[in-house]
Every structure is written in C-alpha cells, then in structure tokens.
N, C-alpha and C. Protein backbone atom coordinates (compact mmCIF):
# COMPACT_ATOMS: atom_id res chain seq x y z
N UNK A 1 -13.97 16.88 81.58
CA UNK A 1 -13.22 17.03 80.35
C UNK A 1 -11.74 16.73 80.63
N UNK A 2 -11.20 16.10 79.84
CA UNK A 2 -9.78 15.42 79.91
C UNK A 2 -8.60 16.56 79.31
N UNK A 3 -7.72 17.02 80.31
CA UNK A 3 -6.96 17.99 80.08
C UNK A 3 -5.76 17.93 78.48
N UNK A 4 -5.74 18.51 77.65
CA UNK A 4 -5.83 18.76 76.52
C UNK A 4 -4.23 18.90 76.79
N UNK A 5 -3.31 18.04 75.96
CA UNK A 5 -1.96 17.48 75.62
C UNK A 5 -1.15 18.74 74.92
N UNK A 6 -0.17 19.16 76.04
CA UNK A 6 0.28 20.52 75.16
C UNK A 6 0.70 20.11 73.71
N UNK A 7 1.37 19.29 73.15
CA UNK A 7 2.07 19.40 71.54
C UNK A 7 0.63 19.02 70.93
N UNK A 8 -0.72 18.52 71.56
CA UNK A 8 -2.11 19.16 70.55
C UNK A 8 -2.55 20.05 70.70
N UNK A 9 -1.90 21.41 70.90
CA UNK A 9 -2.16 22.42 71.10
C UNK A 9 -1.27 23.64 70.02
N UNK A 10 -0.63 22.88 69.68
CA UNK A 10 0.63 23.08 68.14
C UNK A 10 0.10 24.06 67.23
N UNK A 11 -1.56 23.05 66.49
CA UNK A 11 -2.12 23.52 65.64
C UNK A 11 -2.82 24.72 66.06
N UNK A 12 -3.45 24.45 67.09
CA UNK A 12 -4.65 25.65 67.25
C UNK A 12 -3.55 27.02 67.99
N UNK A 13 -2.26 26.80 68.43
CA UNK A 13 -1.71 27.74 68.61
C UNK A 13 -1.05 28.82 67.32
N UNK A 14 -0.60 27.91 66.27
CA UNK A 14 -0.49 28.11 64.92
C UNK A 14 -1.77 28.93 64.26
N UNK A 15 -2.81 28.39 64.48
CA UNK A 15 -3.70 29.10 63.83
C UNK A 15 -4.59 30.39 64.46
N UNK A 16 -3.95 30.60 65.85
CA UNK A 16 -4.25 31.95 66.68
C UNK A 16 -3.46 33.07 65.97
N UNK A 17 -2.23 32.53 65.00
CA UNK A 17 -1.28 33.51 64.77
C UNK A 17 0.15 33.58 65.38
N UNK A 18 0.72 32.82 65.09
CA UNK A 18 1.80 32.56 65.78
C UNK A 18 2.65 31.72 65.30
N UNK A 19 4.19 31.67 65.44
CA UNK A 19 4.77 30.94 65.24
C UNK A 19 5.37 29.90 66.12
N UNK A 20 4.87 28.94 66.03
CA UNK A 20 5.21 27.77 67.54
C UNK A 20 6.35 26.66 67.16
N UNK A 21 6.94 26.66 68.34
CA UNK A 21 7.62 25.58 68.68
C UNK A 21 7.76 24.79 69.36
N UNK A 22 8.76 23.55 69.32
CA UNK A 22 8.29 22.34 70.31
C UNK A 22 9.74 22.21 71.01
N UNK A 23 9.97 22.13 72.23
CA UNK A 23 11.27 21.97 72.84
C UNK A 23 12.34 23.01 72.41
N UNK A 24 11.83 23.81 72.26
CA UNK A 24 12.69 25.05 72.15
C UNK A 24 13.83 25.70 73.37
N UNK A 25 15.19 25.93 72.74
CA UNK A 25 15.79 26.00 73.89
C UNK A 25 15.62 27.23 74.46
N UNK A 26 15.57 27.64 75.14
CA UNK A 26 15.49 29.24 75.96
C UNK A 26 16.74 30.27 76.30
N UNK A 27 17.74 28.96 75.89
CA UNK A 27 19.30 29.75 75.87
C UNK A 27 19.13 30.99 74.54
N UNK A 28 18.26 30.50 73.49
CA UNK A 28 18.46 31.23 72.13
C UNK A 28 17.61 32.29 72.26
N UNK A 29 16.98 32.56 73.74
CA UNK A 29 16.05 33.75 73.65
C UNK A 29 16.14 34.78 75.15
N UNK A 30 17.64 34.19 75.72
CA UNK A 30 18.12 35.04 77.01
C UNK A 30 19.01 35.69 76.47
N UNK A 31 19.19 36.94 77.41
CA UNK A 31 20.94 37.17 76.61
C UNK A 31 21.75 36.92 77.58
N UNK A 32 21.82 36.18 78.70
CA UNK A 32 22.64 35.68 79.60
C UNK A 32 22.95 33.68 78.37
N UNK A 33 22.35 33.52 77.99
CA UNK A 33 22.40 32.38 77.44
C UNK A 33 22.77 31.39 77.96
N UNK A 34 21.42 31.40 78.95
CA UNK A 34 20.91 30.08 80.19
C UNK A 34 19.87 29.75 79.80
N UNK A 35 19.86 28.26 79.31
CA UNK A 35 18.31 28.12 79.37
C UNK A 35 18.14 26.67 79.36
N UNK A 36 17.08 25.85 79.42
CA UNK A 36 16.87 24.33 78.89
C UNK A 36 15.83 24.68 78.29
N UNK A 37 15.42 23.40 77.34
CA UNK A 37 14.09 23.78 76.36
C UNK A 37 12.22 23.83 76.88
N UNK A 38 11.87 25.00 76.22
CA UNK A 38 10.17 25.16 76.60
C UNK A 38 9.65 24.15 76.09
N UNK A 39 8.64 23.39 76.38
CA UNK A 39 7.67 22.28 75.76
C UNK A 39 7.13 22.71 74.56
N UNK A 40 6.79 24.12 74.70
CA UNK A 40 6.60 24.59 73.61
C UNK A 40 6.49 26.28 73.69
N UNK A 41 6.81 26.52 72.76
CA UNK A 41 7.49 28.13 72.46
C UNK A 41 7.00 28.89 71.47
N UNK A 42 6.21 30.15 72.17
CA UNK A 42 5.06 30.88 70.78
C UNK A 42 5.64 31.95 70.93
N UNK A 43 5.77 32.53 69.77
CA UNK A 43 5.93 34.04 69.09
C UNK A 43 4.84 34.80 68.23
N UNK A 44 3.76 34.79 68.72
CA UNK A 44 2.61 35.60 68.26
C UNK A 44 2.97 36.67 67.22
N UNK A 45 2.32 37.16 65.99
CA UNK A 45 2.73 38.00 64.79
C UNK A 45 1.83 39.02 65.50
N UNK A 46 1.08 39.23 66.09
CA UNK A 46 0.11 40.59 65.82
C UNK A 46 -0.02 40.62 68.10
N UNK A 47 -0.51 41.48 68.42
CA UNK A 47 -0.81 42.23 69.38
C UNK A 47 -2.44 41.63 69.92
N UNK A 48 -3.15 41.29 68.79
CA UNK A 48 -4.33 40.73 68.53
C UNK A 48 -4.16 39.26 68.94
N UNK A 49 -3.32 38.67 67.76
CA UNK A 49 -3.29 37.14 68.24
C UNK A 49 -2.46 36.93 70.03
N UNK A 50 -1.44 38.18 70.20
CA UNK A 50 -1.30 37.48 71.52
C UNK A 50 -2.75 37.21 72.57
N UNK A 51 -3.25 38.16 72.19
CA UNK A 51 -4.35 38.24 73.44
C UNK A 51 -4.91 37.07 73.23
N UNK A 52 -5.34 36.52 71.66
CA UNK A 52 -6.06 35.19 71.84
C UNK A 52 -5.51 34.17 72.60
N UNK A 53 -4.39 33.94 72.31
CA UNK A 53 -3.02 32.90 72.53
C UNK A 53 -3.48 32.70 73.92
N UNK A 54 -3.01 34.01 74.70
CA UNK A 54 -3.32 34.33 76.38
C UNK A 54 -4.64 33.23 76.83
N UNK A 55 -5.71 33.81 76.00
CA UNK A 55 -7.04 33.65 76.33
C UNK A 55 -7.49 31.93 76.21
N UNK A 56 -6.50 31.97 75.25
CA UNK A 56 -7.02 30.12 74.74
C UNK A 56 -5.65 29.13 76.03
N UNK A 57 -4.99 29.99 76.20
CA UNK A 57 -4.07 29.02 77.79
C UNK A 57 -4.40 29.03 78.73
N UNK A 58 -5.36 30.42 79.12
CA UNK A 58 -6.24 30.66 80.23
C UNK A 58 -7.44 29.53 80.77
N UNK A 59 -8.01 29.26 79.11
CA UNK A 59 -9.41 28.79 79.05
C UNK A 59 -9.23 27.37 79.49
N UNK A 60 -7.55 26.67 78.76
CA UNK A 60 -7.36 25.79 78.96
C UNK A 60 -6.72 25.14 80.04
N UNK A 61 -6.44 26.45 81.32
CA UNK A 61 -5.70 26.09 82.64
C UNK A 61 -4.72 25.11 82.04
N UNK A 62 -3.73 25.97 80.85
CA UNK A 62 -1.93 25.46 80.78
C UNK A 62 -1.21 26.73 81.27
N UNK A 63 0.22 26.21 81.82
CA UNK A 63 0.79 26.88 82.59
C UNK A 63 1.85 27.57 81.25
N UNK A 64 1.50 28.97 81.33
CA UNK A 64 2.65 29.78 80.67
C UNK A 64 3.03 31.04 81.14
N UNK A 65 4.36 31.17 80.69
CA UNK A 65 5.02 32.54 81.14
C UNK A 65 5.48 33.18 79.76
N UNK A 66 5.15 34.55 80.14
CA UNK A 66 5.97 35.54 78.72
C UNK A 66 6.59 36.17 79.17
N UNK A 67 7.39 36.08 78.19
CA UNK A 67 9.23 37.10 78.38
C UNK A 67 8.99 37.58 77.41
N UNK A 68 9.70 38.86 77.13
CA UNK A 68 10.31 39.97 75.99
C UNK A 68 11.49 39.73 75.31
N UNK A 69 12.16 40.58 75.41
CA UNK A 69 13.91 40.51 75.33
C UNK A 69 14.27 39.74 75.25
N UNK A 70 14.36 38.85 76.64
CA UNK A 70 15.25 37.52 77.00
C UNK A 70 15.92 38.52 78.46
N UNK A 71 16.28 39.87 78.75
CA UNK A 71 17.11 40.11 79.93
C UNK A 71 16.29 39.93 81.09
N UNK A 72 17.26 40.01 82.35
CA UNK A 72 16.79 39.62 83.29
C UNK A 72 15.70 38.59 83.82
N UNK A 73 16.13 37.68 83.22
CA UNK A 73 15.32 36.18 83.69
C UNK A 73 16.08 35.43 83.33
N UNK A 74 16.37 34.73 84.16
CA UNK A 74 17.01 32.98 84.61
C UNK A 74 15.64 32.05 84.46
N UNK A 75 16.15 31.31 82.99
CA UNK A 75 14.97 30.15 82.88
C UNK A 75 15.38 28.53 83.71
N UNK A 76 14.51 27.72 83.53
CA UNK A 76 14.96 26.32 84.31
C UNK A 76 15.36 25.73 83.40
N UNK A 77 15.91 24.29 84.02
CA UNK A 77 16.69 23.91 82.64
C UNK A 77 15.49 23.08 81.82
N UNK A 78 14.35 22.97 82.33
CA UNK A 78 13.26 22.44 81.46
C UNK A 78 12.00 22.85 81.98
N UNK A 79 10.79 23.63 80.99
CA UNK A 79 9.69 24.48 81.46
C UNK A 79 9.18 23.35 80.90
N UNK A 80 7.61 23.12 81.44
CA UNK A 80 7.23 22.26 81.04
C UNK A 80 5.95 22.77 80.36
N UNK A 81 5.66 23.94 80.40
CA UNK A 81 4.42 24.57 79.54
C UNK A 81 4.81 25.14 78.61
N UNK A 82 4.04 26.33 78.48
CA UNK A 82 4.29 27.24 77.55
C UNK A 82 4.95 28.69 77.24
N UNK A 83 6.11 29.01 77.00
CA UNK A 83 6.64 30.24 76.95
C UNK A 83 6.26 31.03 75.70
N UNK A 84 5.41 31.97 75.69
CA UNK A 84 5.17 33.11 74.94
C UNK A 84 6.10 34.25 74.91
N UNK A 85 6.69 34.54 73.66
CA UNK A 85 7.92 35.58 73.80
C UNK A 85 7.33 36.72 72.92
N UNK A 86 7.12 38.10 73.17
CA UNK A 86 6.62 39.18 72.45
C UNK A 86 7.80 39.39 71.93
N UNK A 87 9.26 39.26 71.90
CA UNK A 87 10.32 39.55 71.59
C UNK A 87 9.71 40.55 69.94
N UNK A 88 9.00 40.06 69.10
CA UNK A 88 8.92 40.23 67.68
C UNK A 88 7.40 41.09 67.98
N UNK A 89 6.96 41.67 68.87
CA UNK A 89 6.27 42.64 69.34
C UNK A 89 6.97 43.91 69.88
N UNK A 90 8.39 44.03 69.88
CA UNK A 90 9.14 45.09 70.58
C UNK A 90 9.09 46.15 70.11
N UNK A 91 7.92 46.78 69.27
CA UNK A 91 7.04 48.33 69.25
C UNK A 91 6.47 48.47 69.92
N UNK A 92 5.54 47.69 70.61
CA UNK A 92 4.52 48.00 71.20
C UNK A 92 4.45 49.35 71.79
N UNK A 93 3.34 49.77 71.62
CA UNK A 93 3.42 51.04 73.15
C UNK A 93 2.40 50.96 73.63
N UNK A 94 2.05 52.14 74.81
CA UNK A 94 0.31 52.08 75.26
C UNK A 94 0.01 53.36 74.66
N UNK A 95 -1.20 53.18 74.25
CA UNK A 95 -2.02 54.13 73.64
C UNK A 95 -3.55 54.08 74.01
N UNK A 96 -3.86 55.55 74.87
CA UNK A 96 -4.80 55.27 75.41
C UNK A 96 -5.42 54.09 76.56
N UNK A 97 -6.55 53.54 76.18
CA UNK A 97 -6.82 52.48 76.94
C UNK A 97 -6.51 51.35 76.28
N UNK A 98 -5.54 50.97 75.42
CA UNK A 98 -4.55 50.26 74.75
C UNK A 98 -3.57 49.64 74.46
N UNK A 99 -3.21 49.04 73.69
CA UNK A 99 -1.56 48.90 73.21
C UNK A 99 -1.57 48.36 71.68
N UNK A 100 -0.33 49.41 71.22
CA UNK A 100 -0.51 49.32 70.02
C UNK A 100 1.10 48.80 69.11
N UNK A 101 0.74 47.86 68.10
CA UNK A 101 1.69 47.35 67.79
C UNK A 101 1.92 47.40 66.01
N UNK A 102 2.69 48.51 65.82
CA UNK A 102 2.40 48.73 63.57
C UNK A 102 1.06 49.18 63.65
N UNK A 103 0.18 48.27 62.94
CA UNK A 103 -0.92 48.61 62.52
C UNK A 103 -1.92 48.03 63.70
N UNK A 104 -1.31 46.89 64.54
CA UNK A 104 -2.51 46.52 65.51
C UNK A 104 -2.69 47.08 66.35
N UNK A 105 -4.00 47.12 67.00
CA UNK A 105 -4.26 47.66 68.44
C UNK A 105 -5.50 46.71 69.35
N UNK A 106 -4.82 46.86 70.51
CA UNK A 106 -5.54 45.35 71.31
C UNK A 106 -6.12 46.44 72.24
N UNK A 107 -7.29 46.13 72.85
CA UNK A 107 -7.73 46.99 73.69
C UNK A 107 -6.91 46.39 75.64
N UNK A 108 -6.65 46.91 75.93
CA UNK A 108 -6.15 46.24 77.43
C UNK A 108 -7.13 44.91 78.12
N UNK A 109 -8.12 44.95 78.12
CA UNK A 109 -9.32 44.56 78.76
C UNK A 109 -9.25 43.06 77.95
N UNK A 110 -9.22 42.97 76.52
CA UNK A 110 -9.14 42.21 75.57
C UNK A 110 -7.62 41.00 75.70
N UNK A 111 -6.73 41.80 76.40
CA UNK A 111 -5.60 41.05 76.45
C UNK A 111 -5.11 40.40 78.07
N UNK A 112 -6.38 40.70 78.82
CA UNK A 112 -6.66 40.03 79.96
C UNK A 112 -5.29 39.84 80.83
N UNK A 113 -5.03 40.97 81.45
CA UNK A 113 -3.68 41.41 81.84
C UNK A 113 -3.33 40.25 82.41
N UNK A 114 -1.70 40.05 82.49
CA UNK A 114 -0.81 39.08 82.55
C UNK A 114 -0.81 38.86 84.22
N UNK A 115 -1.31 39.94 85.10
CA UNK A 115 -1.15 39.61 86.25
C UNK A 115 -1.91 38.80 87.40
C-alpha cells in the first residue's frame, strides 16, 4: 500500500473532528514565539475525536507530535508531519480510569497513550 499524502489527509482529519490546518506557523502556538510552519496542524473539538485523530496517524505510520499550551518547547523551523495541539482541550482532567473534557470522556486505553 502506497503511503497516504499528508494534505490527503485534510479531509478525513476534518471529519475525525477537528479543526485542521495546512502550513501552520508554530510561532502562533508557542509563547516563546519560535516556530516555522507544521505541514499540517489539528486542534481536535472533543477528547473523543483526539483519540481517533491519534489512532488514524498511528494506523497510518505519519509522524506527529502534540503540544498543549505552546510553553516549554522549541519547535523547528519546519515539521514536516503533523502537530496536534489540545491547547482548546485545556479542562481536561483524569477521572478515574479516564480523562475527561466538558461533557466528554475518553477512556485511557481508547486514547492509546502518547508514549
């Protein structure tokens, strides 16, 4: 199978729940305001869709990193995958065998830890 073109990955990232972007700079999401632009740049709405998001970059062996905040990380001046930012997840908590975000709740197991 022929490895799958990150900007065709736009739509189906869009429709996991998320708001995506293409060459996004990373200066607008540090607060040191260092950055060059992500290939492409997701902000997941729900706790739920991140885990899909995760699961569908996993499945597809593309290279991504997630940040929060923006502190403490020095980005490059050009990522060439995918940066996932929970920034617009910053309720989250853990609950139980969980994490819970407003009204969502992702089970841990489900969000196929980041490590």
């Amino acid at each position: 199978m022929a490895k799958r073109e990150l900007t065709d990955c736009f739509d189906i990232l869009y429709s996991l729940g998320a708001d995506v972007r293409l060459n996004e700079p990373l200066k607008w999401h540090t607060t040191i305001r260092v950055g060059g632009p992500a290939r492409v740049f997701v902000q997941p709405y729900s706790v739920e869709s991140l885990a899909e998001i995760v699961s569908f970059l996993k499945s597809e062996a593309i290279e991504f990193r997630i940040i929060g905040g923006g502190s403490n990380i020095i980005c490059p001046a050009r990522f060439e995958g995918v940066v996932v930012s929970t920034k617009n997840l910053n309720l989250m908590k853990s609950e139980g065998e969980g994490l819970r975000s407003g009204r969502d709740q992702c089970q841990y197991s489900n969000l196929a830890l980041f490590i």
